[in-house]
C-alpha atoms as a PDB file:
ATOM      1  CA  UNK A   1     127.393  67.574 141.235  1.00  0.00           C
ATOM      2  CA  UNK A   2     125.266  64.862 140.091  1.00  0.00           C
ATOM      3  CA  UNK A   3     122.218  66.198 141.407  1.00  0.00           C
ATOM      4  CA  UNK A   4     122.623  69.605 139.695  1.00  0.00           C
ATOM      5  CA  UNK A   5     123.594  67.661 136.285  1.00  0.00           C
ATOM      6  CA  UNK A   6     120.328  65.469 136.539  1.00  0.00           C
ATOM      7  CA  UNK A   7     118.305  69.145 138.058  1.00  0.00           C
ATOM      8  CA  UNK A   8     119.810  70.818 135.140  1.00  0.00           C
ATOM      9  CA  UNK A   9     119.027  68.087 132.718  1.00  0.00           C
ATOM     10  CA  UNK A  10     115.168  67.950 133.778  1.00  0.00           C
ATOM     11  CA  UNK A  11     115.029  72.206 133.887  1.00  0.00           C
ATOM     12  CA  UNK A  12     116.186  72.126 130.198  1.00  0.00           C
ATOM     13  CA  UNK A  13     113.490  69.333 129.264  1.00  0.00           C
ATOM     14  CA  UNK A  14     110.714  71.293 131.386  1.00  0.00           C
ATOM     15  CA  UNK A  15     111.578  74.251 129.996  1.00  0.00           C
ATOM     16  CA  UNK A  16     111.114  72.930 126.396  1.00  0.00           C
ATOM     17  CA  UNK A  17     107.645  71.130 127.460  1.00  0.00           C
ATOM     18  CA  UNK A  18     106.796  74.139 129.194  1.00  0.00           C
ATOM     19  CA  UNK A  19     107.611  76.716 126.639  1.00  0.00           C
ATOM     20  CA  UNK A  20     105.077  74.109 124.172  1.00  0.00           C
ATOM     21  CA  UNK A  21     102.602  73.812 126.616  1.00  0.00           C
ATOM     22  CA  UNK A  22     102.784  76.797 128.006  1.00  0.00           C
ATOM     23  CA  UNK A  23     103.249  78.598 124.705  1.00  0.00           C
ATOM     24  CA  UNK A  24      99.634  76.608 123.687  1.00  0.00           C
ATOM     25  CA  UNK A  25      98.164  77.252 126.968  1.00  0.00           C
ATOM     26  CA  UNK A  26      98.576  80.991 127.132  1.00  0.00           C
ATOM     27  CA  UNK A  27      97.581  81.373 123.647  1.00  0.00           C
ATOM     28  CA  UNK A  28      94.464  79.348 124.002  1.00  0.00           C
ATOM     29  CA  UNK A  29      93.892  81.529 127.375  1.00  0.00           C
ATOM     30  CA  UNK A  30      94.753  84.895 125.443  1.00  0.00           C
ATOM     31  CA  UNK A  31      92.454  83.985 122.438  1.00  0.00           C
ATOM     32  CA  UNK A  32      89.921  83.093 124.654  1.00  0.00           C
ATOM     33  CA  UNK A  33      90.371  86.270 126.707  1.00  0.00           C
ATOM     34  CA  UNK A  34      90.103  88.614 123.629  1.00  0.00           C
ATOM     35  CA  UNK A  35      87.179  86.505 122.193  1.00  0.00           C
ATOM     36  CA  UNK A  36      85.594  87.388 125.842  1.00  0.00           C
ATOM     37  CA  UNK A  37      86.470  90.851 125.180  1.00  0.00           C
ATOM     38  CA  UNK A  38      85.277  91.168 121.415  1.00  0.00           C
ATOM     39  CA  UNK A  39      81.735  89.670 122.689  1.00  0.00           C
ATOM     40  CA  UNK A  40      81.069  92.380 125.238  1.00  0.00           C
ATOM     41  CA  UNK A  41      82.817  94.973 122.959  1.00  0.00           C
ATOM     42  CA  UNK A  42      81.142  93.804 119.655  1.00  0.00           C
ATOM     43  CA  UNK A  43      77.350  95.073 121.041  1.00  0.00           C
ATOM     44  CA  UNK A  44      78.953  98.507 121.664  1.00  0.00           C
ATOM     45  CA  UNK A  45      80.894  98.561 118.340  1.00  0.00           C
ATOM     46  CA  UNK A  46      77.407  97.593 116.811  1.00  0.00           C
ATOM     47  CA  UNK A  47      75.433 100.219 117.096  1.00  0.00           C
ATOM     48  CA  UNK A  48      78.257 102.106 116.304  1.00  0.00           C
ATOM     49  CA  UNK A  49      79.289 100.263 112.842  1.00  0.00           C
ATOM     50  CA  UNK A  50      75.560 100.108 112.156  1.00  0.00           C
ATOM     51  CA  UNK A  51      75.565 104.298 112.360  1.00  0.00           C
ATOM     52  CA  UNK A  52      79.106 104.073 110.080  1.00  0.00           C
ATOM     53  CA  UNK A  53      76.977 101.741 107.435  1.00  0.00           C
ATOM     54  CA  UNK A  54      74.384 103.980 107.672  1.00  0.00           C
ATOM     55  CA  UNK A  55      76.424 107.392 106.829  1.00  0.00           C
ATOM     56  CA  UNK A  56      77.828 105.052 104.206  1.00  0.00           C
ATOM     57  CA  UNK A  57      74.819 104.660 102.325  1.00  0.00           C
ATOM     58  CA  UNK A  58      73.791 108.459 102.680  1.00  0.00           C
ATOM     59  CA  UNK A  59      77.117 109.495 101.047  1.00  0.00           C
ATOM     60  CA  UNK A  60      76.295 106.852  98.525  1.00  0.00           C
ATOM     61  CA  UNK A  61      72.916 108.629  97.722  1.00  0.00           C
ATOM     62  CA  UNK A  62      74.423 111.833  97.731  1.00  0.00           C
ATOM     63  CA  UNK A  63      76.912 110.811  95.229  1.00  0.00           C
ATOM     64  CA  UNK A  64      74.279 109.528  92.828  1.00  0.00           C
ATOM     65  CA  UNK A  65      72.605 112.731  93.206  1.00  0.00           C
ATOM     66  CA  UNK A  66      75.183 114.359  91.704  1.00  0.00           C
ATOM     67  CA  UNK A  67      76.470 116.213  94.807  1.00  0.00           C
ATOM     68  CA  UNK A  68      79.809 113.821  95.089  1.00  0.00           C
ATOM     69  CA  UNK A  69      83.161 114.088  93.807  1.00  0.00           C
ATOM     70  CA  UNK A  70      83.901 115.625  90.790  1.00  0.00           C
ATOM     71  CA  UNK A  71      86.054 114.195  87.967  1.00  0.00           C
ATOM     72  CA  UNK A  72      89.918 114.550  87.790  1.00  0.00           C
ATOM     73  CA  UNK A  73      90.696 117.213  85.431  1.00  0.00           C
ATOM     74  CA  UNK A  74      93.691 115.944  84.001  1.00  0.00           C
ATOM     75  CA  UNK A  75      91.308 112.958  83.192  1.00  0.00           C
ATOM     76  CA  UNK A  76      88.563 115.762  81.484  1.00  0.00           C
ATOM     77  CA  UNK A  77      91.012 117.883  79.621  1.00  0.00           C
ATOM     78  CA  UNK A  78      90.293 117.852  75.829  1.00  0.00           C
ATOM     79  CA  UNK A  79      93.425 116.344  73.852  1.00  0.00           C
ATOM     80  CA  UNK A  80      94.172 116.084  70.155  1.00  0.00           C
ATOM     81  CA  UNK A  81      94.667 112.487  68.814  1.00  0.00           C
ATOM     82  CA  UNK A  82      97.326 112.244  65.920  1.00  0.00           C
ATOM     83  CA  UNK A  83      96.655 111.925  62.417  1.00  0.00           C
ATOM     84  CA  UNK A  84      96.749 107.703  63.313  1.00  0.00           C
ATOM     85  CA  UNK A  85      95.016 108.100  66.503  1.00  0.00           C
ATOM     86  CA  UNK A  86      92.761 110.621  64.462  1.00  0.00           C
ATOM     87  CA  UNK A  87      91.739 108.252  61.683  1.00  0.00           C
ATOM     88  CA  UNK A  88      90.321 105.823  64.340  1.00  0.00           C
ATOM     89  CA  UNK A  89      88.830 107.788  67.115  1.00  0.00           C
ATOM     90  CA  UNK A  90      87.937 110.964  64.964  1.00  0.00           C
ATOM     91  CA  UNK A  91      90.367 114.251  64.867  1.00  0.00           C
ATOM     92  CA  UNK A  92      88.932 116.599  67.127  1.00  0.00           C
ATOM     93  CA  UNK A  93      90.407 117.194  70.396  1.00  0.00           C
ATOM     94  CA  UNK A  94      88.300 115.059  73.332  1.00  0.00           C
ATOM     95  CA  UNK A  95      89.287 113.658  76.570  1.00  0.00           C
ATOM     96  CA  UNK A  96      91.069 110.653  77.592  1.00  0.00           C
ATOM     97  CA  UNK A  97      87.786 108.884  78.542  1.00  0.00           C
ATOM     98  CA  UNK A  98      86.676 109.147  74.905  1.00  0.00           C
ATOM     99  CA  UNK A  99      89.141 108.484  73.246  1.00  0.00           C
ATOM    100  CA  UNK A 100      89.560 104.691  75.015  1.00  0.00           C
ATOM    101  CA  UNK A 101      85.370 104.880  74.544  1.00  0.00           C
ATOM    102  CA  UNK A 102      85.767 105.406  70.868  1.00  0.00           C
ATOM    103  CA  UNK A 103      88.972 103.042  70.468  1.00  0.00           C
ATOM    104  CA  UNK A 104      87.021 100.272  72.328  1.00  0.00           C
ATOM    105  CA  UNK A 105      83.794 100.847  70.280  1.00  0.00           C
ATOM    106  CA  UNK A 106      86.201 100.470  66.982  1.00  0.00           C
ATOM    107  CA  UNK A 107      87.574  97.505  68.288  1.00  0.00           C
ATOM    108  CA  UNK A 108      84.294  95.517  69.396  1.00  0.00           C
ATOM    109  CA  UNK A 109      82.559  96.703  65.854  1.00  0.00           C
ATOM    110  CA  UNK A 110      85.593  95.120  63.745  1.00  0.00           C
ATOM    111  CA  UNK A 111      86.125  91.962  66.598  1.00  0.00           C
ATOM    112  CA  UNK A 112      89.328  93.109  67.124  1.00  0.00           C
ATOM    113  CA  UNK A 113      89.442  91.435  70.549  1.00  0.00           C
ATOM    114  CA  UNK A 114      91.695  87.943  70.329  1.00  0.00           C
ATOM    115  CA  UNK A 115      88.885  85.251  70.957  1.00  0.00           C
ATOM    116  CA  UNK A 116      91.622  82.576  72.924  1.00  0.00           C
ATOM    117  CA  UNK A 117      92.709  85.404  74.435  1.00  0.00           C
ATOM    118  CA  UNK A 118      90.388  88.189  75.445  1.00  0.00           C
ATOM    119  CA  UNK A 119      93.084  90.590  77.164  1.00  0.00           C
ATOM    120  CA  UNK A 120      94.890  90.309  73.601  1.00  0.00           C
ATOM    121  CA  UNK A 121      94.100  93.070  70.647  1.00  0.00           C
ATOM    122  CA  UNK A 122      94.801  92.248  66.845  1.00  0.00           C
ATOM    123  CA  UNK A 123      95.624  95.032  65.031  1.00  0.00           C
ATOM    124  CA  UNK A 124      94.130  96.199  61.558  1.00  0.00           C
ATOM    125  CA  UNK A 125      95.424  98.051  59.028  1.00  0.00           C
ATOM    126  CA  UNK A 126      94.403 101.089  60.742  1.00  0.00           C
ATOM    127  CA  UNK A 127      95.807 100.385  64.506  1.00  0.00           C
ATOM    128  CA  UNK A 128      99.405  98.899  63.600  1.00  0.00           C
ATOM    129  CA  UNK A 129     100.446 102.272  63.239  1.00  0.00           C
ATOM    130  CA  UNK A 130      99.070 103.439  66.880  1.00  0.00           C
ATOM    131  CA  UNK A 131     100.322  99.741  68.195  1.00  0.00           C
ATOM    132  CA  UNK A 132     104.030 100.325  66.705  1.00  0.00           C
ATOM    133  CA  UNK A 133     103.463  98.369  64.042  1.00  0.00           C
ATOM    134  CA  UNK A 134     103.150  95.476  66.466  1.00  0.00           C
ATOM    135  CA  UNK A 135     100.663  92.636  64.777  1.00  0.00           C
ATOM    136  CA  UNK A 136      99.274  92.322  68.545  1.00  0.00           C
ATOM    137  CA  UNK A 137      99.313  94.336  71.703  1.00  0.00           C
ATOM    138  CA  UNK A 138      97.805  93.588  75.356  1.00  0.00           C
ATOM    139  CA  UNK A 139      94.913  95.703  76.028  1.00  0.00           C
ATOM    140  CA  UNK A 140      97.236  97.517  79.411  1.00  0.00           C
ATOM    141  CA  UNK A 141     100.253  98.185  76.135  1.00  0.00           C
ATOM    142  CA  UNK A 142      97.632  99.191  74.437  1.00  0.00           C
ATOM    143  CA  UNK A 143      96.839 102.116  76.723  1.00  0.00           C
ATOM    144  CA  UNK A 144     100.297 103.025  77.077  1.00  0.00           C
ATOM    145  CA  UNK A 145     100.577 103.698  73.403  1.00  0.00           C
ATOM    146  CA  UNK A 146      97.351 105.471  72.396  1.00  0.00           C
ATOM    147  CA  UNK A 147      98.133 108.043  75.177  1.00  0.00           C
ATOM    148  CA  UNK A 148     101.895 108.455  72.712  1.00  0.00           C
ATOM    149  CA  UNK A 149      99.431 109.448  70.032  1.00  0.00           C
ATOM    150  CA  UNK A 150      97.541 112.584  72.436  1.00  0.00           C
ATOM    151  CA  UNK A 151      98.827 116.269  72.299  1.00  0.00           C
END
């Protein structure tokens, strides 16, 4: 009995250094294994990622030739500002990109913009009626409720 207790004893203790060193060992064999395998793989995957950059950049010339995506028409589809929205931005109908174009171009000409705090947008006179009457909106709120204002 003694000799399984002490056998038992030592089994438990060599499995603990075992499962560290052994844990360490076969990881440092494993990693060393796969870095074996990325180096031999890595000239093969080469060529092939230099062919994948290189369709990359063609698509990238195609696009700027005009022969890439399209814009979303939700994005493109002329809306009407309100008589607020209107007296900022202009009252006939335009898209959503204009609209923030215009609002932006109001807001930089009367340094709207919070100078502490850039995301930050003061509102005139004219744009605390579009804001809610909110003295100060962030420019992501801001979004939110100029797109209340489009029909």
């Amino acid at each position: 009995m003694a000799t399984s207790k002490k056998s038992g004893g030592s089994s438990k203790t060599g499995a603990k250094s075992s499962s560290r060193g052994g844990g360490s060992g076969s990881a440092k064999k494993a990693s060393a294994s796969k870095s074996a395998s990325k180096g031999s793989g890595s000239r093969g995957s080469m060529a092939s990622g230099g062919q994948k950059r290189a369709a990359a950049k063609s698509g990238a010339k195609s696009r700027a030739g005009g022969t890439g995506r399209s814009p979303n028409a939700a994005f493109m589809k002329p809306m009407t500002p309100s008589e607020q929205l209107g007296a900022v931005v202009g009252a006939s109908p335009m898209p959503r990109t204009e609209v923030t174009k215009k609002l932006w171009a109001y807001i930089k000409k009367n340094n709207l913009q919070d100078p502490k705090e850039r995301r930050m947008i003061n509102a005139d006179d004219k744009l605390r009626p579009i804001f809610g009457g909110k003295r100060q909106v962030s420019m992501f709120d801001m979004t939110k409720l100029v797109n209340q204002h489009l029909s």
